[in-house]
C-alpha atoms as a PDB file:
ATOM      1  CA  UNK A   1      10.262 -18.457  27.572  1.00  0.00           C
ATOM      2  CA  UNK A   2       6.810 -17.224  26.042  1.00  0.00           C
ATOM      3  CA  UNK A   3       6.936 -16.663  21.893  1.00  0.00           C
ATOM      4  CA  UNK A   4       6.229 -13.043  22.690  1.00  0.00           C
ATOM      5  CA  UNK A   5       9.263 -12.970  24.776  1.00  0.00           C
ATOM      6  CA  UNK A   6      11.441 -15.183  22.100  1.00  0.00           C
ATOM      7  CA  UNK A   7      10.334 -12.743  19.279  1.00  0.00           C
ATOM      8  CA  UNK A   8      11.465  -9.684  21.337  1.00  0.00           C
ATOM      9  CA  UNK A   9      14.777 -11.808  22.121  1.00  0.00           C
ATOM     10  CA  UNK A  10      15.107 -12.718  18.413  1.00  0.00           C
ATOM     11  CA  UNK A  11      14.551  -8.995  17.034  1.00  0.00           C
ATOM     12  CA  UNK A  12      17.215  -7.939  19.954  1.00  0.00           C
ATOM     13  CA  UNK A  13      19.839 -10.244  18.813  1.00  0.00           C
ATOM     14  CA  UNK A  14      20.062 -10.145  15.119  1.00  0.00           C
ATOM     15  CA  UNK A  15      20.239  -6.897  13.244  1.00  0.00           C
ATOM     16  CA  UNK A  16      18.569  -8.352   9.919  1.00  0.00           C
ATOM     17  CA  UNK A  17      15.037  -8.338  12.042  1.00  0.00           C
ATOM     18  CA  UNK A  18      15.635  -4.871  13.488  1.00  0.00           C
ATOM     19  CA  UNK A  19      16.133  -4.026  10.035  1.00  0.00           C
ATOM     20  CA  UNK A  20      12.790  -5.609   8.751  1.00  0.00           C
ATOM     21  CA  UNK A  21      10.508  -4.796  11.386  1.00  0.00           C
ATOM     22  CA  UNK A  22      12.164  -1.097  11.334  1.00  0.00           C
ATOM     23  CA  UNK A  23      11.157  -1.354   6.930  1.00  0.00           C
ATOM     24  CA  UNK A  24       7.556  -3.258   7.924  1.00  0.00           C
ATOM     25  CA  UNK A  25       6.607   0.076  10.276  1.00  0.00           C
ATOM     26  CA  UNK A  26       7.674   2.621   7.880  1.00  0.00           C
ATOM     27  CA  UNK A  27       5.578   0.131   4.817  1.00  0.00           C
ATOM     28  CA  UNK A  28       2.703   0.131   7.684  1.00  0.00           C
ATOM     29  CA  UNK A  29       2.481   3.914   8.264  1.00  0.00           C
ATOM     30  CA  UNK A  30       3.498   5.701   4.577  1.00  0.00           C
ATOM     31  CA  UNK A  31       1.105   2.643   3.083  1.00  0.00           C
ATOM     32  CA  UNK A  32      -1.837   3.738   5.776  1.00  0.00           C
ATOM     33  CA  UNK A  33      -1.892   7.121   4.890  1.00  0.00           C
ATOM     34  CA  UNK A  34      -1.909   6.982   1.367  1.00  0.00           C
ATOM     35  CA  UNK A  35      -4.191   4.617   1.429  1.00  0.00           C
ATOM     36  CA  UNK A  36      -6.922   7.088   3.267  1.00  0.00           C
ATOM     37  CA  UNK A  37      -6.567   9.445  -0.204  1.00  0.00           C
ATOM     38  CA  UNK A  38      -6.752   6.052  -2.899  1.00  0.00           C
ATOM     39  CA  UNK A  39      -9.946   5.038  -0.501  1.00  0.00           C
ATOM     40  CA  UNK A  40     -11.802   8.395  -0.580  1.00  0.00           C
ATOM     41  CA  UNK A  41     -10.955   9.226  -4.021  1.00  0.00           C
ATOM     42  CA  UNK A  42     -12.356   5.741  -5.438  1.00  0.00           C
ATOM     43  CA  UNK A  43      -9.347   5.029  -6.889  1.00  0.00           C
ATOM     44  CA  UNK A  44      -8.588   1.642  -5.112  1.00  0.00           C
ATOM     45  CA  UNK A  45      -8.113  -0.119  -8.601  1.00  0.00           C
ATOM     46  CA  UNK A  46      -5.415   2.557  -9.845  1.00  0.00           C
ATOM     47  CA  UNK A  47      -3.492   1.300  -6.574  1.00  0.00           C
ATOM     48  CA  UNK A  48      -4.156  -2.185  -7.708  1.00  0.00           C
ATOM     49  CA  UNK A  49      -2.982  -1.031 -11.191  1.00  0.00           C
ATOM     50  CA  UNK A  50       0.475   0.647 -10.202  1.00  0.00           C
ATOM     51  CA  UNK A  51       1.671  -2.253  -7.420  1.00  0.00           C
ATOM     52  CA  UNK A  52       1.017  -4.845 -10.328  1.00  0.00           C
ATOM     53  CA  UNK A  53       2.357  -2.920 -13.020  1.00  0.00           C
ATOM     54  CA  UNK A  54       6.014  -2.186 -11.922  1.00  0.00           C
ATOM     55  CA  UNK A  55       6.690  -5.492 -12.060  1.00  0.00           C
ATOM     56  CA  UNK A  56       8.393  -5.096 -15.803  1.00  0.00           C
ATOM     57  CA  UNK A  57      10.378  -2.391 -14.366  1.00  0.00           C
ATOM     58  CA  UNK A  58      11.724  -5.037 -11.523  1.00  0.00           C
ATOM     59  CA  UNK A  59      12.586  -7.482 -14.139  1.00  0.00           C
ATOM     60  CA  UNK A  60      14.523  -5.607 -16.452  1.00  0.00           C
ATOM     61  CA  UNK A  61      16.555  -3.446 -13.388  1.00  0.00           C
ATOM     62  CA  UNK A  62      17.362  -7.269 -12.937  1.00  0.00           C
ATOM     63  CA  UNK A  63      18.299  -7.615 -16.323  1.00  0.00           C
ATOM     64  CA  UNK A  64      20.968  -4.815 -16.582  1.00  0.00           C
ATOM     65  CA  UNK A  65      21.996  -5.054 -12.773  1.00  0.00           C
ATOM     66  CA  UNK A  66      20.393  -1.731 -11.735  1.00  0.00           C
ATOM     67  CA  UNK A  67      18.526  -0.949  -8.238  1.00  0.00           C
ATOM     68  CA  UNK A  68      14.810  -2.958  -8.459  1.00  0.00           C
ATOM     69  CA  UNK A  69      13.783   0.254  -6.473  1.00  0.00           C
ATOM     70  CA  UNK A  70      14.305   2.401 -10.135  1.00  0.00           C
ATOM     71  CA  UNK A  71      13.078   0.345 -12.258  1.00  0.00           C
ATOM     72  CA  UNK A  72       9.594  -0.419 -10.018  1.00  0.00           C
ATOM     73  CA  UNK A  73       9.393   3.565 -10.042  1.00  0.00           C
ATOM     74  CA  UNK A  74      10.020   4.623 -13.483  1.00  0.00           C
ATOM     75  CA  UNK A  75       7.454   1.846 -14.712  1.00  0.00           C
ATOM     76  CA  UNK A  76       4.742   2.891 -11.788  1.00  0.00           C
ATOM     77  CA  UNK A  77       5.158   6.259 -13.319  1.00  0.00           C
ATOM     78  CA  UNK A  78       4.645   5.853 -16.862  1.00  0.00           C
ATOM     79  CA  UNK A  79       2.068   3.123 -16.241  1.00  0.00           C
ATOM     80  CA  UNK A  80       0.264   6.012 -14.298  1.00  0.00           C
ATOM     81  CA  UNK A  81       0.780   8.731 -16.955  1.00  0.00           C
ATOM     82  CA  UNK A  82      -0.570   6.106 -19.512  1.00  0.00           C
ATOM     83  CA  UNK A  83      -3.822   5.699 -18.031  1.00  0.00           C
ATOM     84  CA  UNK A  84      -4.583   9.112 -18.072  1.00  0.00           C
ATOM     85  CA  UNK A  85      -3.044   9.602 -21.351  1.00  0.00           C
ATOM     86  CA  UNK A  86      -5.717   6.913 -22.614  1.00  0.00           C
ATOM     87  CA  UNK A  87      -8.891   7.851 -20.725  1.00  0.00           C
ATOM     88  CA  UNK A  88      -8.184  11.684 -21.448  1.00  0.00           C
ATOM     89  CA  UNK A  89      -7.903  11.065 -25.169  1.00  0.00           C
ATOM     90  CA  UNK A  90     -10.424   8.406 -26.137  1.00  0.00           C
ATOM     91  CA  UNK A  91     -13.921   7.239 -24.915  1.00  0.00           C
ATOM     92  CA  UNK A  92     -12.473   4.878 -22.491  1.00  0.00           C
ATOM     93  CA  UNK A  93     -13.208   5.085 -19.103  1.00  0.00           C
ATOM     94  CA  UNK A  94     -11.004   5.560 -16.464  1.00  0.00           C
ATOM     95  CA  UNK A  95     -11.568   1.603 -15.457  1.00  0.00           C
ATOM     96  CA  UNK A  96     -11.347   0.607 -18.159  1.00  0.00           C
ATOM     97  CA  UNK A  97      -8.251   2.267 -19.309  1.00  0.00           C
ATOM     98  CA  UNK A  98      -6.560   1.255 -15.898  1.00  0.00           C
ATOM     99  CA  UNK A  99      -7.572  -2.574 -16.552  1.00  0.00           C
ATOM    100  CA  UNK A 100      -5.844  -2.584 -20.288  1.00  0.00           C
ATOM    101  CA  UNK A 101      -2.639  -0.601 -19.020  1.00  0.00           C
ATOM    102  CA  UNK A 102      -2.114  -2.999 -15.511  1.00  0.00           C
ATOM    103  CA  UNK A 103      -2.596  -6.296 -17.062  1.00  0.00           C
ATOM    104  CA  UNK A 104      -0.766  -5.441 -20.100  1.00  0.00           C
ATOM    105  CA  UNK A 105       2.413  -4.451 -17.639  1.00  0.00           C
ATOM    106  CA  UNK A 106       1.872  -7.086 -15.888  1.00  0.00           C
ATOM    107  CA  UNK A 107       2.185 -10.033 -18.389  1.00  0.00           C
ATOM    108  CA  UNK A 108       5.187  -7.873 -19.981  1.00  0.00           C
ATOM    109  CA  UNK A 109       6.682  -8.482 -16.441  1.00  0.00           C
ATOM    110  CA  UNK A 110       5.422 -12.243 -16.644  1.00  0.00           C
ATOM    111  CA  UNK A 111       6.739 -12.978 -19.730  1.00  0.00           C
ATOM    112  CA  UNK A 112       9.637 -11.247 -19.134  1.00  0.00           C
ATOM    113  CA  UNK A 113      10.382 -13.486 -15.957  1.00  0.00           C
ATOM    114  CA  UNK A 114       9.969 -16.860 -18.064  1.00  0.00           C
ATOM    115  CA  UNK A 115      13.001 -15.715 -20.081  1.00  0.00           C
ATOM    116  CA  UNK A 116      14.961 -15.363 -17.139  1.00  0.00           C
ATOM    117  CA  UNK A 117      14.686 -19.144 -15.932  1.00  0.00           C
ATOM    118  CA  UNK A 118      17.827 -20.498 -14.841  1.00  0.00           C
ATOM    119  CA  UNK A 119      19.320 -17.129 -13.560  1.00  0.00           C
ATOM    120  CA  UNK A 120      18.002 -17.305  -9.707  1.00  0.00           C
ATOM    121  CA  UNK A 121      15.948 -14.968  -9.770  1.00  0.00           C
ATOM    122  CA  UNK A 122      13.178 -15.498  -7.378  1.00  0.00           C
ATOM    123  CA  UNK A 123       9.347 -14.921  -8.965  1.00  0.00           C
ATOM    124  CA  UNK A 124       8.156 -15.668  -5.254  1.00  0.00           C
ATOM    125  CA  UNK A 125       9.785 -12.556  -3.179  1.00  0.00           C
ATOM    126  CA  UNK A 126       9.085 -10.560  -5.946  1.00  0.00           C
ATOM    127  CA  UNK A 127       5.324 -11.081  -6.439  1.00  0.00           C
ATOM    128  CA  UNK A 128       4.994 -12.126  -2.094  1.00  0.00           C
ATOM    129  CA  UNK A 129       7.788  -9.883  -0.618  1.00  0.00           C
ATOM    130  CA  UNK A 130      10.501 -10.839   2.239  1.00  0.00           C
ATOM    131  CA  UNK A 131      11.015  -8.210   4.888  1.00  0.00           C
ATOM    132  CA  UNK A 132      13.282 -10.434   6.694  1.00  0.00           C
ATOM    133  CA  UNK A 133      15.902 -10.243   3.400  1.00  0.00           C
ATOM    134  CA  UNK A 134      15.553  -6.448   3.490  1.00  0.00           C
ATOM    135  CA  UNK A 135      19.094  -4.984   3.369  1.00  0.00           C
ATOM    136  CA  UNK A 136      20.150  -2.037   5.052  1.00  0.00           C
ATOM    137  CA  UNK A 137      20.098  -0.438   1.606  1.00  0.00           C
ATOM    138  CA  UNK A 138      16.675  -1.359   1.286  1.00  0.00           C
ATOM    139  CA  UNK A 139      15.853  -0.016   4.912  1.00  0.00           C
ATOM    140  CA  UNK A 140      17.336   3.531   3.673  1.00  0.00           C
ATOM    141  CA  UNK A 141      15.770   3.514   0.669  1.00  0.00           C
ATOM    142  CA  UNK A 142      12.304   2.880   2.394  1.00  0.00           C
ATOM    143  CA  UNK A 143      13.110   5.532   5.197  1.00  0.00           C
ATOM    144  CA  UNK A 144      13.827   8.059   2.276  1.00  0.00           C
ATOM    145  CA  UNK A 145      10.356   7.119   0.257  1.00  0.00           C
ATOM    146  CA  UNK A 146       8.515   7.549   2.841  1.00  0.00           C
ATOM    147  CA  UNK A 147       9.515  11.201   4.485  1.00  0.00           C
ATOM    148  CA  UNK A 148       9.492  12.195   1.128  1.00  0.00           C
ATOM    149  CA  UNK A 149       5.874  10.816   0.597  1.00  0.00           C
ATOM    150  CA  UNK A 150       4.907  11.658   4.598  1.00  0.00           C
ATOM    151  CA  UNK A 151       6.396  15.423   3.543  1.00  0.00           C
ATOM    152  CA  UNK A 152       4.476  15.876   0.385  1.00  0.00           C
ATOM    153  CA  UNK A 153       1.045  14.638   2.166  1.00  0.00           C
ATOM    154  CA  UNK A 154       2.315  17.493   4.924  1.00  0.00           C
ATOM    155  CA  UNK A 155       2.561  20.076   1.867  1.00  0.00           C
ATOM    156  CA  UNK A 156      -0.333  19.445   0.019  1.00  0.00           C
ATOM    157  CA  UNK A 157      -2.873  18.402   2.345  1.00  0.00           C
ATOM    158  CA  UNK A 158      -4.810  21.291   2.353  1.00  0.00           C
ATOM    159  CA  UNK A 159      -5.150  21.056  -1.951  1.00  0.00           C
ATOM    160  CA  UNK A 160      -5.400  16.522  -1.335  1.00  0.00           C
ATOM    161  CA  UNK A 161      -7.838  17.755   1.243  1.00  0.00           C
ATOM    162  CA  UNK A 162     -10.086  20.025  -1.451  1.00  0.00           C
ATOM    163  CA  UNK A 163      -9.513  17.567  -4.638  1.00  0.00           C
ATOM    164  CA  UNK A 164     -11.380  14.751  -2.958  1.00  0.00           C
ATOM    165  CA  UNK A 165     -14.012  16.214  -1.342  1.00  0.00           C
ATOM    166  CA  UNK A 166     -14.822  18.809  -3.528  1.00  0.00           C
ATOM    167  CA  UNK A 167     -12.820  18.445  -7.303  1.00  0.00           C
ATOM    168  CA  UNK A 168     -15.340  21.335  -9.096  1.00  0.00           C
ATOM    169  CA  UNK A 169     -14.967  23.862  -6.199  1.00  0.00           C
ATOM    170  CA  UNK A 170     -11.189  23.020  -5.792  1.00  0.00           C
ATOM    171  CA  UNK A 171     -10.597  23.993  -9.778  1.00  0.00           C
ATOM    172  CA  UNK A 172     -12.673  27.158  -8.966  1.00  0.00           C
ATOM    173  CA  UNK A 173     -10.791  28.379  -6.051  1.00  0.00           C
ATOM    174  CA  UNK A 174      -7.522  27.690  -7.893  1.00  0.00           C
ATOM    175  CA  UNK A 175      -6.244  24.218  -6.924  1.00  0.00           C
ATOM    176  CA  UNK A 176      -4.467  22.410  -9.975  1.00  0.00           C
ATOM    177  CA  UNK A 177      -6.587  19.319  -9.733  1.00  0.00           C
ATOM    178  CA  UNK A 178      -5.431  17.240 -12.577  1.00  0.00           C
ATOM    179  CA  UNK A 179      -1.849  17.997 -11.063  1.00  0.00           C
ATOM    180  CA  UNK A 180      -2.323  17.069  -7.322  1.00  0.00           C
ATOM    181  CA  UNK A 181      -3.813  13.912  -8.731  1.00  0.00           C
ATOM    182  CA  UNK A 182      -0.594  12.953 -10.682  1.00  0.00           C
ATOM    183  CA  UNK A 183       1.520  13.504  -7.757  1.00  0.00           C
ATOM    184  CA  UNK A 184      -0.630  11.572  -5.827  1.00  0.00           C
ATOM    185  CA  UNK A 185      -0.213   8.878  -8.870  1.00  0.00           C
ATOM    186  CA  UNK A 186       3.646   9.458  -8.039  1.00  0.00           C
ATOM    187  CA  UNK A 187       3.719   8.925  -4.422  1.00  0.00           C
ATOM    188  CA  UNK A 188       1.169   5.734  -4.859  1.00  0.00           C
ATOM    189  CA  UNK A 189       4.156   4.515  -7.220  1.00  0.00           C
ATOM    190  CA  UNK A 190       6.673   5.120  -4.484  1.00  0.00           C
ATOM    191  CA  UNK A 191       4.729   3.807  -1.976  1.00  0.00           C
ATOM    192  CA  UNK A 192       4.520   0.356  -3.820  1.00  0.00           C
ATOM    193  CA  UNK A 193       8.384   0.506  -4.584  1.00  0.00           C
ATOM    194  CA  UNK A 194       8.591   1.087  -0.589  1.00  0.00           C
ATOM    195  CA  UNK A 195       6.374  -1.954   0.166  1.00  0.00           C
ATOM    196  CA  UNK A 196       8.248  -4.550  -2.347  1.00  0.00           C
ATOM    197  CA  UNK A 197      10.340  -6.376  -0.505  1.00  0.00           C
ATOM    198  CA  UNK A 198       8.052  -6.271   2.785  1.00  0.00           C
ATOM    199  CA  UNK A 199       4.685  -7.542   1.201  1.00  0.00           C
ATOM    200  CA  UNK A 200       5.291  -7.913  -2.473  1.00  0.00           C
ATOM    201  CA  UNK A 201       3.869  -7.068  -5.560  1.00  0.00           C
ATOM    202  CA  UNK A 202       0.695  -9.208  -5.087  1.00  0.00           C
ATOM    203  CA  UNK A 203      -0.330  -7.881  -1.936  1.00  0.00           C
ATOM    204  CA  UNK A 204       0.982  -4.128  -1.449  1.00  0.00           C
ATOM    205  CA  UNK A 205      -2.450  -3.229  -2.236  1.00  0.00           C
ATOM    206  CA  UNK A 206      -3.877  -4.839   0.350  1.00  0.00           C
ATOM    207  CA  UNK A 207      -1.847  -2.636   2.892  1.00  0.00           C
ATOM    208  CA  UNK A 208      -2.603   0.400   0.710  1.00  0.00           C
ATOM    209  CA  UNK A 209      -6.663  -0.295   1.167  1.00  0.00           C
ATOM    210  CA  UNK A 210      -7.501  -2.507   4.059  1.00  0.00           C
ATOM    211  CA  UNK A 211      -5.764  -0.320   7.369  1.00  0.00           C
ATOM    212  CA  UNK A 212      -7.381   3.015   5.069  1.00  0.00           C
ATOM    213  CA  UNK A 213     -10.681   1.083   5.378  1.00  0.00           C
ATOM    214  CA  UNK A 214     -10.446  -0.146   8.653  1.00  0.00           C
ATOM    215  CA  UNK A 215     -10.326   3.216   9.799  1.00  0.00           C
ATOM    216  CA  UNK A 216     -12.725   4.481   7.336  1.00  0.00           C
ATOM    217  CA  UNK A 217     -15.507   2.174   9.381  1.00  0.00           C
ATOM    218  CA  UNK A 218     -14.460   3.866  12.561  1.00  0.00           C
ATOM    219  CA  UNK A 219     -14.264   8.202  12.120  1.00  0.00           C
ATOM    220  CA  UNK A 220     -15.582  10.409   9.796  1.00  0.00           C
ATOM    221  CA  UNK A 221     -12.976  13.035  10.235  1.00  0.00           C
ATOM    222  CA  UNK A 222     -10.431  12.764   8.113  1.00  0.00           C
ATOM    223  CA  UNK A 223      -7.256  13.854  10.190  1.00  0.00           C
ATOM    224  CA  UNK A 224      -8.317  11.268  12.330  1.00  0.00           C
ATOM    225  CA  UNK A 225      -8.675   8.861   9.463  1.00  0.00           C
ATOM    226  CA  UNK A 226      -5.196   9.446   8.919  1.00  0.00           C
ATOM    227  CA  UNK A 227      -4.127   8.652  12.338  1.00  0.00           C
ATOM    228  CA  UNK A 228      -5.657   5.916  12.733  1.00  0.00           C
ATOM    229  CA  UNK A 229      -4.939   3.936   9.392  1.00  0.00           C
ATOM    230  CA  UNK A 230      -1.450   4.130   9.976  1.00  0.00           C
ATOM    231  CA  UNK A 231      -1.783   3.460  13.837  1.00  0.00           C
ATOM    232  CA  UNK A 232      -3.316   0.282  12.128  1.00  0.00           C
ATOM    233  CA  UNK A 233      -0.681  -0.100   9.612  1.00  0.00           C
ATOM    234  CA  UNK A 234       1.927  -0.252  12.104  1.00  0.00           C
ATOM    235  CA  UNK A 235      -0.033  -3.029  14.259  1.00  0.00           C
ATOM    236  CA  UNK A 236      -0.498  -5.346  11.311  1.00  0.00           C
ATOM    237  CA  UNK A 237       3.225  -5.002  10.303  1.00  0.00           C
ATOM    238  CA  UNK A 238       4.694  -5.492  14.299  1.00  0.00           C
ATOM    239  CA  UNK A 239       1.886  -8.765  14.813  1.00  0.00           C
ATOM    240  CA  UNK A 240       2.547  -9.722  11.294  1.00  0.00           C
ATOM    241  CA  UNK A 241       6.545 -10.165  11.927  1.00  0.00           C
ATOM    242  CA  UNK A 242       5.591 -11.584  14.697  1.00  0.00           C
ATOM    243  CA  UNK A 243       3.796 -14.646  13.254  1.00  0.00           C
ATOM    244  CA  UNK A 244       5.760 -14.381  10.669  1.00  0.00           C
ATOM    245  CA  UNK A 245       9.403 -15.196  12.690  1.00  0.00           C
ATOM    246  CA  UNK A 246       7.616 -17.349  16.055  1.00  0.00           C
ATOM    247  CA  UNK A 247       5.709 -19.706  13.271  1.00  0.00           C
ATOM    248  CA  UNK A 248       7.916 -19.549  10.101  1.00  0.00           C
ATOM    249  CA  UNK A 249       5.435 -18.363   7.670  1.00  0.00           C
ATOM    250  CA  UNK A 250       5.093 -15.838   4.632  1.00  0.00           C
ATOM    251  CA  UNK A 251       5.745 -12.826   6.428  1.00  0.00           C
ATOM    252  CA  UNK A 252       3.809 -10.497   3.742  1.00  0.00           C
ATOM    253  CA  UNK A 253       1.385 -12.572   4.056  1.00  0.00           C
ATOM    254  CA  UNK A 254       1.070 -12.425   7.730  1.00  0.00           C
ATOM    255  CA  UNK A 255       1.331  -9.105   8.222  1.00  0.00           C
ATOM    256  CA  UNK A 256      -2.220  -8.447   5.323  1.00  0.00           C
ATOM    257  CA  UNK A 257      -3.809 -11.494   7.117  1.00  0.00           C
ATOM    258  CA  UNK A 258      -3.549  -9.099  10.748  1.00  0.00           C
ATOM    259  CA  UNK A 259      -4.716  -6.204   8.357  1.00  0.00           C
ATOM    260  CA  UNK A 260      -7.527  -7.925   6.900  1.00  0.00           C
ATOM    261  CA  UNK A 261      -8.611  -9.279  10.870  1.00  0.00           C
ATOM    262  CA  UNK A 262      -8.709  -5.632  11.716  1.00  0.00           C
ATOM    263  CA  UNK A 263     -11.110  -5.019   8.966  1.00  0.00           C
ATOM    264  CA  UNK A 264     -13.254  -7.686   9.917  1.00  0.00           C
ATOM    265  CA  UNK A 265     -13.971  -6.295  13.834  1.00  0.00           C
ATOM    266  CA  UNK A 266     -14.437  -2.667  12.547  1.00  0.00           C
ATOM    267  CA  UNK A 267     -16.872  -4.877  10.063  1.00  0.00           C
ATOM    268  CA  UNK A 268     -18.704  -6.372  12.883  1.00  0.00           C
ATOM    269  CA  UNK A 269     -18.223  -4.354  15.803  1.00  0.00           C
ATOM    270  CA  UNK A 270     -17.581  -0.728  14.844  1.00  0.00           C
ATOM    271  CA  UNK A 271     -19.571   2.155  17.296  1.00  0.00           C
ATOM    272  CA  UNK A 272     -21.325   3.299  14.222  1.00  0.00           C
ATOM    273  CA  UNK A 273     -20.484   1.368  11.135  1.00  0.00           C
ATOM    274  CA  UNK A 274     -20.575  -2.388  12.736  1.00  0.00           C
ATOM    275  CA  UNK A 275     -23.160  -4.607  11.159  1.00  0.00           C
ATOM    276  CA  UNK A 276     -23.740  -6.109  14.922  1.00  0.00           C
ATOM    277  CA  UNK A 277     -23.446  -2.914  16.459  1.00  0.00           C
ATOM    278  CA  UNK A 278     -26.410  -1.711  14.027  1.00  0.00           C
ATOM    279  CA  UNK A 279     -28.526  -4.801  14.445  1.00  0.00           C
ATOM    280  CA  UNK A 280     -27.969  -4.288  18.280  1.00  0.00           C
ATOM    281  CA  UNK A 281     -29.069  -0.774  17.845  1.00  0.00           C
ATOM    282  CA  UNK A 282     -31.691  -1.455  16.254  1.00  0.00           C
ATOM    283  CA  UNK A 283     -33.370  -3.892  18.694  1.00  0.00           C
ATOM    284  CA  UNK A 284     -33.078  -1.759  21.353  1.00  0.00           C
ATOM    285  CA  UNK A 285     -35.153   0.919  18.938  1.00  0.00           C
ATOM    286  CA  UNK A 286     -37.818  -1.694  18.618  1.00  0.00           C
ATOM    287  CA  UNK A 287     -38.278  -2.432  22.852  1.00  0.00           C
ATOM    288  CA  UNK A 288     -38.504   0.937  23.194  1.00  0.00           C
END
């Protein structure tokens, strides 16, 4: 039997992998879009910010026996609303302000951990993810994040679409800029609540950036972009699981590593983009 044939076997026989490649999709496609917003808006570091800074909120839910999935996105929120609050009110910059808020979050979360030794909880899945230990209150939770968040980008595409191209003649024409960016603040928090137990704190924001990217190399259009990203989002989380259950290895890890192999032939070898396709074009410029 071939592993691609044992893996299809595998996910056919036990419901715990339908589960977690059914949770690694959904991570794949709400994480792609959003992604294509965080990636034209420059805000890749406020993603970075919000995935590492609900880990306080995970620790205490822990604490008092509540759902991780509130306590990831009450933090994420207020940790978002801070760094505005901050770079609104004083002369820090918005980089600045997001690098003070995230890292103070996340060594609250740290410290909070290193009180909690001896009580089983487990640091790794936390900051690395498990998909295969998602639950099939997990899976529901992550199928209701992300219609919500695939609903809202539905919604407000049209004002997401204005605000990033365009901010000054979006205010003119009416569009509440400063509140279209909070809500995309809140649905970047949701999004990383979605992806914690599939890829982890540590690397959710490498599926929020690299599939956005990937496609960013390969279209200009930005429907298209959105396509695409999570077309690419769903292939790193199917391949991913894949390596991840034939092999026995991290399977957040695995799925980012197919992400980040993506990037690297859109890199290379994109129609337009590609560094070889460019040098290739080139050449053929020169015979001529």
């Amino acid at each position: 039997m071939s592993d691609i044939s044992m893996f299809i076997d595998q996910v056919m026989r036990y419901s715990y992998l339908q589960q977690a490649l059914v949770a690694a999709v959904l991570v794949g496609i709400i994480c792609g879009v959003i992604g294509c917003f965080i990636i034209l808006r420059g805000m890749a570091l406020m993603g970075d910010a919000i995935s590492h800074a609900v880990l306080p909120g995970v620790v205490i839910a822990y604490m008092i026996g509540a759902s991780f999935f509130v306590g990831a996105t009450i933090t994420g929120v207020l940790t978002a609303l801070a760094i505005g609050y901050v770079s609104q009110n004083s002369r820090i910059k918005d980089d600045s302000a997001i690098g003070i808020m995230f890292t103070a979050a996340f060594a609250l979360g740290i410290v909070l951990i290193t009180g909690l030794r001896g009580t089983g909880v487990d640091l790794w899945h936390i900051l690395f993810g498990n998909v295969l230990a998602v639950s099939r209150s997990d899976l529901l939770v992550t199928v209701g994040i992300g219609t919500f968040v695939l609903l809202m980008i539905v919604i407000f595409y049209r004002p997401l679409l204005l605000s990033t191209f365009d901010p000054i003649m979006a205010k003119a024409t009416g569009v509440p800029v400063h509140l279209i960016h909070y809500l995309l603040m809140l649905l970047l928090s949701l999004v990383t609540v979605a992806s914690l137990k599939t890829v982890g704190i540590v690397l959710v924001v490498a599926m929020l950036i690299t599939p956005g990217a990937t496609a960013y190399l390969l279209t200009d259009r930005l429907p298209v972009m959105l396509l695409l990203s999570a077309v690419f989002g769903v292939i790193s989380a199917v391949v991913g699981m894949y390596y991840s259950v034939i092999y026995d290895v991290a399977s957040g890890a695995s799925i980012v590593l197919v992400a980040s192999t993506m990037f690297g032939l859109a890199f290379f070898f994109s129609p337009k983009q590609g560094v070889v396709t460019k040098k290739l074009r080139s050449r053929k410029v020169q015979k001529i």
